[in-house]
N, C-alpha and C. Protein backbone atom coordinates (compact mmCIF):
# COMPACT_ATOMS: atom_id res chain seq x y z
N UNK A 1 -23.81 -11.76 -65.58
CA UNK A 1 -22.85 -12.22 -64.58
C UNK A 1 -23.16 -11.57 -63.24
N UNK A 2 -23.02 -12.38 -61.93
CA UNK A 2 -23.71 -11.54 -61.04
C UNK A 2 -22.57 -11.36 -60.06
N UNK A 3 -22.48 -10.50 -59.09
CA UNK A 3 -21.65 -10.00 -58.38
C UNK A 3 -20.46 -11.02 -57.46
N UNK A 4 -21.11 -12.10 -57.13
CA UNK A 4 -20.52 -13.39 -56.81
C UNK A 4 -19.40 -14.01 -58.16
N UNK A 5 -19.89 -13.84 -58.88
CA UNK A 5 -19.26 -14.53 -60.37
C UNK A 5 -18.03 -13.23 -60.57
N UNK A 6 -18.44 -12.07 -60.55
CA UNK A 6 -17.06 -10.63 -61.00
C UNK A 6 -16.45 -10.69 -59.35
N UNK A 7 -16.63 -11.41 -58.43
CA UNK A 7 -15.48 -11.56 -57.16
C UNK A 7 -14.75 -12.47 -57.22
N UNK A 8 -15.30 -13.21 -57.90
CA UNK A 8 -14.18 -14.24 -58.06
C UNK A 8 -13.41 -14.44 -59.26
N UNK A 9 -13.79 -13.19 -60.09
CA UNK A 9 -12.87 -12.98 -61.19
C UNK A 9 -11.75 -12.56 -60.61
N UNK A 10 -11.99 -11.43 -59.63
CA UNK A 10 -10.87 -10.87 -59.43
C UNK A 10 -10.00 -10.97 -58.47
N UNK A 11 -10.35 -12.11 -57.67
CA UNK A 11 -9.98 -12.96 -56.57
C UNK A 11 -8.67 -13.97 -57.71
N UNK A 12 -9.00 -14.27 -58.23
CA UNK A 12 -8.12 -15.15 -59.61
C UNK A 12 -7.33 -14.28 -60.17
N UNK A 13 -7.50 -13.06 -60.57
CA UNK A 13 -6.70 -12.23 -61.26
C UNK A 13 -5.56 -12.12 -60.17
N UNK A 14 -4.03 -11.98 -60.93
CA UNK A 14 -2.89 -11.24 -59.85
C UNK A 14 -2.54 -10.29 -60.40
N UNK A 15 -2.63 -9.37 -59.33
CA UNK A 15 -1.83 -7.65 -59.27
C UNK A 15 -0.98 -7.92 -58.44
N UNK A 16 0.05 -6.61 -58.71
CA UNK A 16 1.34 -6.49 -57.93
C UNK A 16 0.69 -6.33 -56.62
N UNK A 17 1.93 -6.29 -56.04
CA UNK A 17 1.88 -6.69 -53.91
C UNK A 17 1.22 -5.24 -53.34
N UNK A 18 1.42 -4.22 -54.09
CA UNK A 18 0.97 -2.62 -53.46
C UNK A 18 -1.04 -2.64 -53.98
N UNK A 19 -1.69 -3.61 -54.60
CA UNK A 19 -2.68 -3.75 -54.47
C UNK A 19 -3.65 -4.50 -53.62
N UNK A 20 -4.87 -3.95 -53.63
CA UNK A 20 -5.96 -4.27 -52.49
C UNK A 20 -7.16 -4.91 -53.49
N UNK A 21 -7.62 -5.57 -52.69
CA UNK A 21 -8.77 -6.03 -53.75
C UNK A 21 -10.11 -6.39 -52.81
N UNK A 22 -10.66 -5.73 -53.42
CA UNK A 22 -12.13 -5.23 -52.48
C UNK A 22 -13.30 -5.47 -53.66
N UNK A 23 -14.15 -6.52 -53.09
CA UNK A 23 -15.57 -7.11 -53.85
C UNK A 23 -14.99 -7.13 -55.82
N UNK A 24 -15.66 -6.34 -56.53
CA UNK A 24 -15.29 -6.78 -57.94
C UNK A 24 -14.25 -5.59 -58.12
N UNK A 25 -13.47 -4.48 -57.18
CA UNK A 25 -12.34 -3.75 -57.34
C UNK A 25 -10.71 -4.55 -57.07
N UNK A 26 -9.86 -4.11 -57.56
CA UNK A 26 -8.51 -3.99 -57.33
C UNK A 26 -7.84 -2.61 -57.79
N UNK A 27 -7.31 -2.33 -56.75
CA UNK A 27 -6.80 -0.99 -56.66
C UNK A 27 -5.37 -1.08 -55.51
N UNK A 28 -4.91 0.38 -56.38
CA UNK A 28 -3.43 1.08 -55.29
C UNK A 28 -4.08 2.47 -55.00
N UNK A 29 -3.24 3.25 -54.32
CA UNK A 29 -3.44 4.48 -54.00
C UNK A 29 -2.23 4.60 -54.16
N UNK A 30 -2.18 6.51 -54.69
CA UNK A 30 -1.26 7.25 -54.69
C UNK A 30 -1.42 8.60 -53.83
N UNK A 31 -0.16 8.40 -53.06
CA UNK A 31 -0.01 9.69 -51.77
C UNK A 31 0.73 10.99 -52.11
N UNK A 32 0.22 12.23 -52.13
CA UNK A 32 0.60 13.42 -52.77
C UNK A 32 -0.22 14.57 -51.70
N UNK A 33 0.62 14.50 -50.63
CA UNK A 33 0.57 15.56 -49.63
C UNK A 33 -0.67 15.38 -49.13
N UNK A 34 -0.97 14.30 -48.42
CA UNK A 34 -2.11 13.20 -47.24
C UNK A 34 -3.43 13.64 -48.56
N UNK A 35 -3.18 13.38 -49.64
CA UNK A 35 -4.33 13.74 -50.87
C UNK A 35 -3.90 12.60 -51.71
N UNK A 36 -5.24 11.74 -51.75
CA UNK A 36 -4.76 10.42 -52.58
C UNK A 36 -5.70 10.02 -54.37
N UNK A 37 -5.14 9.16 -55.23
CA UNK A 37 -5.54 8.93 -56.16
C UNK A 37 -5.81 7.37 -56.28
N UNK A 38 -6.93 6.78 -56.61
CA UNK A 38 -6.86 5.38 -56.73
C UNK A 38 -6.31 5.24 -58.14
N UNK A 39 -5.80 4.15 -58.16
CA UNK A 39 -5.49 3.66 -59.77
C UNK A 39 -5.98 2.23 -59.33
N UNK A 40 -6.99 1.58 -60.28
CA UNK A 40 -7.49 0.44 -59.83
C UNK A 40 -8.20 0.18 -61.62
N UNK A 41 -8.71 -1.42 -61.24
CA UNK A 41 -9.45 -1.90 -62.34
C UNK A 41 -10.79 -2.76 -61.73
N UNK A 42 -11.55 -2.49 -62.40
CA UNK A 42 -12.98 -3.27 -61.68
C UNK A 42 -13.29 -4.28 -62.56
N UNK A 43 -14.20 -5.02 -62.42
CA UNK A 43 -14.80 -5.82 -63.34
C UNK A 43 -16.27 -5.31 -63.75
N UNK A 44 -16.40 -4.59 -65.23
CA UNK A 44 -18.04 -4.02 -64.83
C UNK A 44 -18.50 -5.08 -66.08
N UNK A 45 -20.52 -5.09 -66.10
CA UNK A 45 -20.95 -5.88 -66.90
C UNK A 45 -20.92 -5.89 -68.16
N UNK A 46 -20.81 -6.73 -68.66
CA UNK A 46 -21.65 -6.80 -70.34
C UNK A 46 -23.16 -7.16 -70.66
N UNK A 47 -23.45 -6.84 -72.05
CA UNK A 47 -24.93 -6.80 -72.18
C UNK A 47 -24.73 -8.52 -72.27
N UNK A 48 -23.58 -9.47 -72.31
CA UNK A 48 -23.85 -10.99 -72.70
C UNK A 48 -23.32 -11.07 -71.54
N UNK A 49 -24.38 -12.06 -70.65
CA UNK A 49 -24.06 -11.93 -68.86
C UNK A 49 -23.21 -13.17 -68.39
N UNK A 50 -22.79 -14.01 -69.90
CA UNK A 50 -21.70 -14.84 -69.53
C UNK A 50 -20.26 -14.05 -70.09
N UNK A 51 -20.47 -12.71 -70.15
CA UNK A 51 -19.23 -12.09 -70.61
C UNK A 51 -18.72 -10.79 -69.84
N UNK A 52 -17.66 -9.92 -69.61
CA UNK A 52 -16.99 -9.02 -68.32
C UNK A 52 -16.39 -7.77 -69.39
N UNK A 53 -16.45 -7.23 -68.97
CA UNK A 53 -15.20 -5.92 -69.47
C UNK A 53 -14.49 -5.84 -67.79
N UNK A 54 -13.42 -5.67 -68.50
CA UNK A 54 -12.18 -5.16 -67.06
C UNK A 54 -12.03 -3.54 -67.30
N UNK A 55 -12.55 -2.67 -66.37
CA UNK A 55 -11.83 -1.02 -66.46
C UNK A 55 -10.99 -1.00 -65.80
N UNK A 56 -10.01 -0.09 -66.17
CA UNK A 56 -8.55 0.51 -65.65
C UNK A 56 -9.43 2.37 -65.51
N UNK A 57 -8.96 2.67 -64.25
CA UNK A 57 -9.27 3.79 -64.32
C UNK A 57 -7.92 4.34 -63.57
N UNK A 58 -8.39 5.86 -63.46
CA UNK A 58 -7.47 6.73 -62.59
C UNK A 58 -8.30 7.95 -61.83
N UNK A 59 -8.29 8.33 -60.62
CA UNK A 59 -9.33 8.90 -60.18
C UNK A 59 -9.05 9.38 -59.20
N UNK A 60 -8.56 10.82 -58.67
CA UNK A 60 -8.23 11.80 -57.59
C UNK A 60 -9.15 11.70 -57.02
N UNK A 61 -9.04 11.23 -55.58
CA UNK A 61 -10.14 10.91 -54.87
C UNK A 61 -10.51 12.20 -53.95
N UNK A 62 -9.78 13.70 -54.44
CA UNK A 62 -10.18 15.12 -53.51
C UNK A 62 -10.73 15.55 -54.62
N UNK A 63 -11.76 15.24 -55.74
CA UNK A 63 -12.95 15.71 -56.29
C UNK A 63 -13.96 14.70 -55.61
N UNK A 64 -15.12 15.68 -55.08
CA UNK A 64 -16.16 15.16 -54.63
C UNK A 64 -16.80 14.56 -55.46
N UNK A 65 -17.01 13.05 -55.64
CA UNK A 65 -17.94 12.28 -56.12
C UNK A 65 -18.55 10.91 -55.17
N UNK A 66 -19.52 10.98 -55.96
CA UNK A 66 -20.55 9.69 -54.92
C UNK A 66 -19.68 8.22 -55.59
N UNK A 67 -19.44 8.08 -56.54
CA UNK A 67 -19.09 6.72 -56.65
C UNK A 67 -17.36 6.67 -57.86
N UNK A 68 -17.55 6.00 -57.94
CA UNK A 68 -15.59 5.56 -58.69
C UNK A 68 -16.14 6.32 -60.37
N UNK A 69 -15.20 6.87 -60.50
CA UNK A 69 -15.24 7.36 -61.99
C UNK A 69 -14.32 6.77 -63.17
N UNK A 70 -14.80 6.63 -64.22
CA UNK A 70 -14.29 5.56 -65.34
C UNK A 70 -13.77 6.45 -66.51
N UNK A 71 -13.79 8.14 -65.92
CA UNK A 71 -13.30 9.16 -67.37
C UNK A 71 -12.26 8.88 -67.67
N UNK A 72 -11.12 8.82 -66.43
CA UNK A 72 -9.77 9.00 -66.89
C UNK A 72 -9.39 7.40 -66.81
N UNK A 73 -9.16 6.70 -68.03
CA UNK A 73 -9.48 5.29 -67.72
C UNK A 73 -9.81 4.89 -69.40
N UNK A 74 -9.85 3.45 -69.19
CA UNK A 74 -9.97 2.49 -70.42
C UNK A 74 -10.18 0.79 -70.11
N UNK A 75 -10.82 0.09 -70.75
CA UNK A 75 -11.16 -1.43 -70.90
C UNK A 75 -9.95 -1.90 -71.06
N UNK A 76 -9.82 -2.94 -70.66
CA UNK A 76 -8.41 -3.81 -71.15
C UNK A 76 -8.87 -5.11 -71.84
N UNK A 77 -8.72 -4.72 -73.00
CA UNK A 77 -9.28 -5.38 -74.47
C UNK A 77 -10.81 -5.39 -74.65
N UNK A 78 -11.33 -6.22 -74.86
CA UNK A 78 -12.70 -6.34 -74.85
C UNK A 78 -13.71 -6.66 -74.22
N UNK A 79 -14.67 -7.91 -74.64
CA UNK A 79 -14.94 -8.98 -74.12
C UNK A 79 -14.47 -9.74 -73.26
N UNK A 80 -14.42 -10.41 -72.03
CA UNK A 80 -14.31 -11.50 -71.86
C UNK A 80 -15.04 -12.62 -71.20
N UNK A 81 -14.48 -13.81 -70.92
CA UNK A 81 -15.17 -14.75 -70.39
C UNK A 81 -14.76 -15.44 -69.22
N UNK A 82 -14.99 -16.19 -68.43
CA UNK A 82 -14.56 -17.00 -67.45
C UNK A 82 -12.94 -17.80 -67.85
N UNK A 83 -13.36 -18.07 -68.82
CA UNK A 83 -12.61 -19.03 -69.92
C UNK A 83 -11.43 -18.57 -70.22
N UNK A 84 -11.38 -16.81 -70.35
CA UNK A 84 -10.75 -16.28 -71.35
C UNK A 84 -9.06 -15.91 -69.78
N UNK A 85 -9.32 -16.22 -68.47
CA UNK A 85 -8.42 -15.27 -67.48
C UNK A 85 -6.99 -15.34 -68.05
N UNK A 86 -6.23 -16.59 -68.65
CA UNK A 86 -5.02 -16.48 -68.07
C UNK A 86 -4.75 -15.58 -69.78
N UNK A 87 -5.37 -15.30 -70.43
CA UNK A 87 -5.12 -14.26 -71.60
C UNK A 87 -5.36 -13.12 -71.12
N UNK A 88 -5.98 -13.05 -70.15
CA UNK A 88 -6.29 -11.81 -69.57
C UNK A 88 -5.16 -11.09 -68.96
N UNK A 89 -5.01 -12.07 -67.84
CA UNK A 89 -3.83 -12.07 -67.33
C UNK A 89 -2.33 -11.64 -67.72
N UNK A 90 -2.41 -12.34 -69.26
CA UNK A 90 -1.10 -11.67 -69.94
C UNK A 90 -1.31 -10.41 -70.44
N UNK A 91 -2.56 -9.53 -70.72
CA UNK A 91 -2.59 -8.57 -71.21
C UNK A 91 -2.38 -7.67 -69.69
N UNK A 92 -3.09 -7.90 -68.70
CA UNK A 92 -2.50 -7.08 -67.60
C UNK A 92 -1.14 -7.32 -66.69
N UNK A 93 -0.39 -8.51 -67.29
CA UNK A 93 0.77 -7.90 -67.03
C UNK A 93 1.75 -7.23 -67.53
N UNK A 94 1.42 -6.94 -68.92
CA UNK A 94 2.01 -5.87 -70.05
C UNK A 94 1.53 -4.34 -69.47
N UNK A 95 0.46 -4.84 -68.87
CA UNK A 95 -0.32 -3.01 -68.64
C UNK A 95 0.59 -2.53 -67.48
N UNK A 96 0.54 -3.74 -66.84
CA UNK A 96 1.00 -3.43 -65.04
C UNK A 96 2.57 -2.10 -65.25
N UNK A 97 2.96 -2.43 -66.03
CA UNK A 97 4.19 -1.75 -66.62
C UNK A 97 4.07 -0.14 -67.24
N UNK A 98 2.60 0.30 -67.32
CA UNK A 98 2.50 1.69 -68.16
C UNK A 98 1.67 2.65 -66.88
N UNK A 99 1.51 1.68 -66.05
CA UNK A 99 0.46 2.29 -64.95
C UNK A 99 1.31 3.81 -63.99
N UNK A 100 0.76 4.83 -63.98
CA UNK A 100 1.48 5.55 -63.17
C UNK A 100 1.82 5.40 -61.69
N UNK A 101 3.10 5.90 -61.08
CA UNK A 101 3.55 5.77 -60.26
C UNK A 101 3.52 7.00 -59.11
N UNK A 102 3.56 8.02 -59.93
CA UNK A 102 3.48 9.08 -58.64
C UNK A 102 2.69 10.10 -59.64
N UNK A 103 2.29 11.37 -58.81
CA UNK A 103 1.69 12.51 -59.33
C UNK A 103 2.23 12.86 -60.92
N UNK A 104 2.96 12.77 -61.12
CA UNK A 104 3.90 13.38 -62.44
C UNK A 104 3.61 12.63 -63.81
N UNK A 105 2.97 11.27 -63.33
CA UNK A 105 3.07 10.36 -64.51
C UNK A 105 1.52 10.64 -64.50
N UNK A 106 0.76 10.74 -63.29
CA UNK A 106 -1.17 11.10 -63.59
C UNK A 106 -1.09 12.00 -64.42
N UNK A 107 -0.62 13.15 -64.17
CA UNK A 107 -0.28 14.95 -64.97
C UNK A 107 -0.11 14.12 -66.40
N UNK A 108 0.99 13.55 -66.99
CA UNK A 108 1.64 12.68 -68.16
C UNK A 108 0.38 11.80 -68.33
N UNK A 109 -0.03 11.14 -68.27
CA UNK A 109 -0.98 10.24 -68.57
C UNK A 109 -2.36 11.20 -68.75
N UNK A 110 -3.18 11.93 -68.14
CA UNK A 110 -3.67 12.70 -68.13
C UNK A 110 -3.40 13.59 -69.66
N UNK A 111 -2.64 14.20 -69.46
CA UNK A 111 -2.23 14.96 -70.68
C UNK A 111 -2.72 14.39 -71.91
N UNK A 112 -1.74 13.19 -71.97
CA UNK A 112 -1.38 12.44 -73.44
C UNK A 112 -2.91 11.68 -73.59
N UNK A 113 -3.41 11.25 -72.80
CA UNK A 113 -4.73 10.20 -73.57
C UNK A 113 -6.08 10.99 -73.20
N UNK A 114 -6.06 12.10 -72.45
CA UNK A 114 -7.52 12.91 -72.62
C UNK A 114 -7.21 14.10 -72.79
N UNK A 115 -5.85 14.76 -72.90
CA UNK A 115 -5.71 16.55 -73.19
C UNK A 115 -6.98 16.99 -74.04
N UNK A 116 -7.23 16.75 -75.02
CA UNK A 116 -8.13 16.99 -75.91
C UNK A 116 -9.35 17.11 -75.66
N UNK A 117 -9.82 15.91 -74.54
CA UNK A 117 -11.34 15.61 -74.04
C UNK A 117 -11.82 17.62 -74.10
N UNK A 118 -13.52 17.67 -74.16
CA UNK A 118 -13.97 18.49 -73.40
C UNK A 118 -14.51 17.97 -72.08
N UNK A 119 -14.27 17.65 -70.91
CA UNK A 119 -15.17 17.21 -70.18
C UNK A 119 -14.72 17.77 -68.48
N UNK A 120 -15.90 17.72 -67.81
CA UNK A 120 -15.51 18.83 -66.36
C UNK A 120 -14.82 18.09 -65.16
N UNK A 121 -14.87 16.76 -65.56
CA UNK A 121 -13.44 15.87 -64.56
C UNK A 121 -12.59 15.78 -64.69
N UNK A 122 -12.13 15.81 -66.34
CA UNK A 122 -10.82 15.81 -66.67
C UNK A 122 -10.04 17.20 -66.14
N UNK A 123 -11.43 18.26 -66.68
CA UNK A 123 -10.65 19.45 -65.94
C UNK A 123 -9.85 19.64 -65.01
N UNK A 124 -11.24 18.93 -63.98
CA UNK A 124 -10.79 19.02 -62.28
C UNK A 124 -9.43 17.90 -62.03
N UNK A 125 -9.60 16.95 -62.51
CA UNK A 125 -7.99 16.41 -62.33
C UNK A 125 -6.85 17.00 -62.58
N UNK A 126 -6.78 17.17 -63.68
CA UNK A 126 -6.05 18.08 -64.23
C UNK A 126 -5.17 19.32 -63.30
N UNK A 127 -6.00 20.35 -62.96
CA UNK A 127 -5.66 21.35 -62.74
C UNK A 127 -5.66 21.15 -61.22
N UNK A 128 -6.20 20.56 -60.80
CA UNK A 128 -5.93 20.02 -59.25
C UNK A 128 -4.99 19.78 -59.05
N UNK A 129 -4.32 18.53 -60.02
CA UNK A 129 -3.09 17.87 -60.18
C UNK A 129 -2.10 19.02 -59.91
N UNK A 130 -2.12 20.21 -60.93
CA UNK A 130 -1.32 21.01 -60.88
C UNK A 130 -0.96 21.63 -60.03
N UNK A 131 -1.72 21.92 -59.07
CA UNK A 131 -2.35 22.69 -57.81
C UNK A 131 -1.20 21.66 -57.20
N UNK A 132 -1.23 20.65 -56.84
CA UNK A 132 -0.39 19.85 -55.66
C UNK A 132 0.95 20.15 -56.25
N UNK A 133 1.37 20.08 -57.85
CA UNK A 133 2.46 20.34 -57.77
C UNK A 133 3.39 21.67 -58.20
N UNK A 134 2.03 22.27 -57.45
CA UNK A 134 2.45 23.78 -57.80
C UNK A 134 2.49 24.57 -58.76
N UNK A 135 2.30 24.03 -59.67
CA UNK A 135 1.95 24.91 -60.86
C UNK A 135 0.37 25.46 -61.03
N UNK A 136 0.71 26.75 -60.07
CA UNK A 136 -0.76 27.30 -60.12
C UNK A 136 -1.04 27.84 -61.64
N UNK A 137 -0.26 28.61 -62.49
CA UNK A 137 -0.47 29.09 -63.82
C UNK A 137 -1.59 28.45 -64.26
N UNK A 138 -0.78 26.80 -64.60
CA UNK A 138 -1.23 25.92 -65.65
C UNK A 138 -2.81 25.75 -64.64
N UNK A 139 -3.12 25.77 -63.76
CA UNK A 139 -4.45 25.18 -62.85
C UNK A 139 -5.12 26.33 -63.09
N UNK A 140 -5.17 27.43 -63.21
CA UNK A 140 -5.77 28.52 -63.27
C UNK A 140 -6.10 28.61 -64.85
N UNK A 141 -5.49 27.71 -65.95
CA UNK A 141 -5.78 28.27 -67.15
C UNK A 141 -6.41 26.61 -67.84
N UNK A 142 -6.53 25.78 -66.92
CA UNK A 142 -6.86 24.68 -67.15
C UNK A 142 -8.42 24.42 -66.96
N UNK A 143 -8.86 25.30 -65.35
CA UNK A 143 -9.90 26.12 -64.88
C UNK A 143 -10.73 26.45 -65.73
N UNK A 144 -9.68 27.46 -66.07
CA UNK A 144 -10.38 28.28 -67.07
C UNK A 144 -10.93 27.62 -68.39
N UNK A 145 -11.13 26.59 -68.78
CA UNK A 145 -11.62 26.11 -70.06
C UNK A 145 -13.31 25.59 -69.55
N UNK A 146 -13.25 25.33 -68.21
CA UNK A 146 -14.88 24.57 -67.95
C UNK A 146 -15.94 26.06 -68.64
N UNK A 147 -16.79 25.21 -69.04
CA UNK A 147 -18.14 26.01 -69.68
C UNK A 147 -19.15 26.43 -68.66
N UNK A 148 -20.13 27.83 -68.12
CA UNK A 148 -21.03 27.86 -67.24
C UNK A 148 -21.81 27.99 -68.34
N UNK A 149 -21.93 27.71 -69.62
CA UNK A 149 -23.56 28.03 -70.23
C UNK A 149 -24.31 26.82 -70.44
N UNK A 150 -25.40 28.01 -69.94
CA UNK A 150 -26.92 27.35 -69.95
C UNK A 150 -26.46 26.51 -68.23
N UNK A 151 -26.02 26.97 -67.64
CA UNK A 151 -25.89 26.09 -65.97
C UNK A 151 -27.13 26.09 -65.56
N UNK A 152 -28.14 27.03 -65.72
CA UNK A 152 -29.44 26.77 -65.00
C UNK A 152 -30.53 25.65 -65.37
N UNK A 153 -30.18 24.98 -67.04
CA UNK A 153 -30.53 23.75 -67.19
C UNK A 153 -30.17 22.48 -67.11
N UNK A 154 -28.86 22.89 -66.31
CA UNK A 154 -28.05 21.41 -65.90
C UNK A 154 -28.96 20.69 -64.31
N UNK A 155 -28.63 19.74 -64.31
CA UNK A 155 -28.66 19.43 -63.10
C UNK A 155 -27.93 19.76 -62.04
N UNK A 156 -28.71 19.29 -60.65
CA UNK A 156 -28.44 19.98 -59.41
C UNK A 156 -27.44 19.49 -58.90
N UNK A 157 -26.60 17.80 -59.23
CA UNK A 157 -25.04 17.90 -58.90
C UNK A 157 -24.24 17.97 -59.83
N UNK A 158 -24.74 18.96 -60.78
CA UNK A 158 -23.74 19.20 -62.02
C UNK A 158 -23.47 20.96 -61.41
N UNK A 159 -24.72 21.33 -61.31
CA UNK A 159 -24.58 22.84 -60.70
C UNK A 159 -23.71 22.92 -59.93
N UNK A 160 -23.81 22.15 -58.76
CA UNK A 160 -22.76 22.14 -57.69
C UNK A 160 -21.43 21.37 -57.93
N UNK A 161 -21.10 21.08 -58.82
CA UNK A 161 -19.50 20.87 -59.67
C UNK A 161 -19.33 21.51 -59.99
N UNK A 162 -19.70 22.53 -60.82
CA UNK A 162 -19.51 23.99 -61.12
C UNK A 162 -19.37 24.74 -60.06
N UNK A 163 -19.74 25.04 -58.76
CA UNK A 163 -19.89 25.47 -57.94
C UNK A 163 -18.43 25.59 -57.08
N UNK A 164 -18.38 24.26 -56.68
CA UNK A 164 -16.97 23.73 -56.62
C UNK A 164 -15.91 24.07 -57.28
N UNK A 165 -15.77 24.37 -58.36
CA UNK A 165 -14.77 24.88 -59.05
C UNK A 165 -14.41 26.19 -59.38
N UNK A 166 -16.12 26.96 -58.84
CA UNK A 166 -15.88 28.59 -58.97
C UNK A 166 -14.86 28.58 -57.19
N UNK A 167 -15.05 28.20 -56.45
CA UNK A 167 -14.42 28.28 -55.34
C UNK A 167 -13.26 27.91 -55.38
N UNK A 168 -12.55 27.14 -56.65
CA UNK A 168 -11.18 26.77 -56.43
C UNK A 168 -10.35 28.22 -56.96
N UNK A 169 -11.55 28.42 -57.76
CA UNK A 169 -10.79 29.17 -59.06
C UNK A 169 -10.36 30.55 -58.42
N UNK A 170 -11.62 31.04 -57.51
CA UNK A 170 -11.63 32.14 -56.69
C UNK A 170 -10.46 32.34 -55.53
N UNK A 171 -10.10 31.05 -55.11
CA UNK A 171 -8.79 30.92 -53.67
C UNK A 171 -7.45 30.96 -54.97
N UNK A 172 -7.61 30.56 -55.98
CA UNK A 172 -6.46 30.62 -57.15
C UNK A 172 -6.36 31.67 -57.14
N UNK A 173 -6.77 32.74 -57.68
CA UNK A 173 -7.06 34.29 -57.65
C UNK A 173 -6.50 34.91 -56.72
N UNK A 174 -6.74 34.74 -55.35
CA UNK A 174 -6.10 34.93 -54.07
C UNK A 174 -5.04 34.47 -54.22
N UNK A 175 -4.65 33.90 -54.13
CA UNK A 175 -3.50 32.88 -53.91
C UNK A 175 -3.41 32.06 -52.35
N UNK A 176 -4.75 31.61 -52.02
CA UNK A 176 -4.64 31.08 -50.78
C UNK A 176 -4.54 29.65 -51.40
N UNK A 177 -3.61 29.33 -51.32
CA UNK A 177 -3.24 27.57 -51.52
C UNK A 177 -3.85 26.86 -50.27
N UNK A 178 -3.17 27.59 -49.12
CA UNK A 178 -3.48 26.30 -48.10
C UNK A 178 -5.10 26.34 -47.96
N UNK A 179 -5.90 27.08 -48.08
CA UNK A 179 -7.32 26.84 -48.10
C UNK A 179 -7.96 26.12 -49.07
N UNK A 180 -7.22 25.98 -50.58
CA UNK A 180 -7.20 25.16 -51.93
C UNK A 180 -6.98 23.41 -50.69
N UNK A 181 -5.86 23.24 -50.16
CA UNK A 181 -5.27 22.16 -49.72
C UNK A 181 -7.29 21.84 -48.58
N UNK A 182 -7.79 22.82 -48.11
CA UNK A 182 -8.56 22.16 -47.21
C UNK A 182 -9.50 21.75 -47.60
N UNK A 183 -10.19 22.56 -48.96
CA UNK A 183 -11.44 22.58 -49.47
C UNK A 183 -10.94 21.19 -50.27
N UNK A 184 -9.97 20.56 -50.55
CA UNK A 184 -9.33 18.98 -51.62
C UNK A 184 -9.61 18.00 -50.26
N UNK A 185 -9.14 18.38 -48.78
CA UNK A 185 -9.38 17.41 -47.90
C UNK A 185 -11.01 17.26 -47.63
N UNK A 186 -11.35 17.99 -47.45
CA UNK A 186 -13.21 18.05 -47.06
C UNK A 186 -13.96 17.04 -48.36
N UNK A 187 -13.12 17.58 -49.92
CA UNK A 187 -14.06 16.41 -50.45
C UNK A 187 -13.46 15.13 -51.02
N UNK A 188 -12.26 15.10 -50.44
CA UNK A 188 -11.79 13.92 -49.99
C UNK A 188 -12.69 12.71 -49.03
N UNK A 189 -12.54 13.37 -47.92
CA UNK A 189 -13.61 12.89 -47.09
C UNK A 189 -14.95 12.23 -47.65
N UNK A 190 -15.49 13.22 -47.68
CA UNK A 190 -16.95 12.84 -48.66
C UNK A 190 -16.56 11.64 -49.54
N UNK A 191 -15.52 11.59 -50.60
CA UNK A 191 -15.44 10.63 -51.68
C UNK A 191 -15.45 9.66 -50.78
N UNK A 192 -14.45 9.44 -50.11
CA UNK A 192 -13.77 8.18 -49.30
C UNK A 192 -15.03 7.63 -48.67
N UNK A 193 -16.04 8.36 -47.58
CA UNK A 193 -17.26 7.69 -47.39
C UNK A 193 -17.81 7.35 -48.48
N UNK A 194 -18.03 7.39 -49.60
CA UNK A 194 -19.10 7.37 -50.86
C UNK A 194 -18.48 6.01 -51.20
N UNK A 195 -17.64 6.00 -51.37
CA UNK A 195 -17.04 4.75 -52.24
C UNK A 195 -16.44 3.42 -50.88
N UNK A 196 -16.52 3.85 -49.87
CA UNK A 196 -16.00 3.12 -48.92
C UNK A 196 -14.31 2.63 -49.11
N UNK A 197 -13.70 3.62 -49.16
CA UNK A 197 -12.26 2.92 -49.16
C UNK A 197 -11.41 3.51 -47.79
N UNK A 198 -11.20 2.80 -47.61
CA UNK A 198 -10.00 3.34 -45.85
C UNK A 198 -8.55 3.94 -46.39
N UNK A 199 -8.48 4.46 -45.58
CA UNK A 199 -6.94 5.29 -46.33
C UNK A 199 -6.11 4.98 -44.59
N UNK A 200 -6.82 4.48 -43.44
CA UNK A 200 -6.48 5.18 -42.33
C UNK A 200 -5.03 4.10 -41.94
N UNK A 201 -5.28 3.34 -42.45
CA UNK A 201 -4.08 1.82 -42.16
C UNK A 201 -2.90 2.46 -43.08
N UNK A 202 -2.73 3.24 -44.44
CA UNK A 202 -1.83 3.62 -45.02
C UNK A 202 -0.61 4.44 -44.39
């Protein structure tokens, strides 16, 4: 399916009125002290190129990354087809209803469908999350679970995710929050160029 064919999937699809829909994305943002989160669903490929998966993700856009992340997130059903929208359709308007609304329900959602994960984004959501709503404890001990072994055979923007997080962990320690708040805007920034989304009309 080629990029022309997943725009006009989602040109056909309807989301509620607080969504944007940009090439094969539809997305909202969530505002939590000028620090935002997309909640959006894309259309990505299948190996049968007359067939789509839809992702639902969730994704704090003050962790520095180059492109949209699919950790905290899930498919909405399977397969589908051109054929298949207005079933589609009914399954995302059942979803439209579980989707979080403010910081509290990411934290809640977060919790309940990846607590368990081992993985170093969930971390950083996570304990970031906490960070905005003040619960430094829980961010400092949430932190504390990422792994540095064997870092010198990781890769070089895995190193520097690690890197990133020794610096959160270190202003935690301090207790300089508002420098926590600048070092979340700086790779804010960065994300927002990477992925091209405007925040500035909000």
């Amino acid at each position: 399916m080629n990029s022309k064919e997943k725009i006009g999937i989602i040109k056909k699809l309807q989301f509620p009125a607080n969504f944007t829909k940009k090439g094969t994305l539809s997305y909202k943002l969530i505002k939590e002290d000028n620090l935002y989160y997309v909640i959006g669903f894309f259309i990505d490929d299948s190996i049968d190129k007359d067939n789509f998966f839809l992702q639902y993700f969730v994704q704090p856009l003050f962790i520095e990354f180059p492109t949209y992340v699919f950790t905290l997130g899930q498919r909405i059903g399977g397969h589908w087809n051109i054929n298949d929208i207005p079933d589609l359709q009914g399954k995302l308007d059942n979803f439209f209803f579980q989707m979080p609304q403010n910081i509290h329900d990411i934290v809640n959602y977060i919790k309940k469908e990846f607590g368990g994960i081992d993985n170093l984004f969930k971390y950083q959501a996570l304990a970031y999350s906490y960070i905005l709503i003040l619960d430094y404890k829980s961010a400092f001990k949430e932190l504390n679970k990422v792994s540095y072994k064997e870092i010198e055979k990781l890769p070089l923007w895995k190193r520097e995710e690690l890197e990133r997080i020794e610096v959160i962990l270190n202003l935690l320690e301090k207790e300089k929050y508002g420098e926590i708040k600048k070092m979340f805007a700086l790779w804010q920034r960065k994300t927002l160029e990477n992925i091209r989304i405007n925040i500035d009309h909000i």
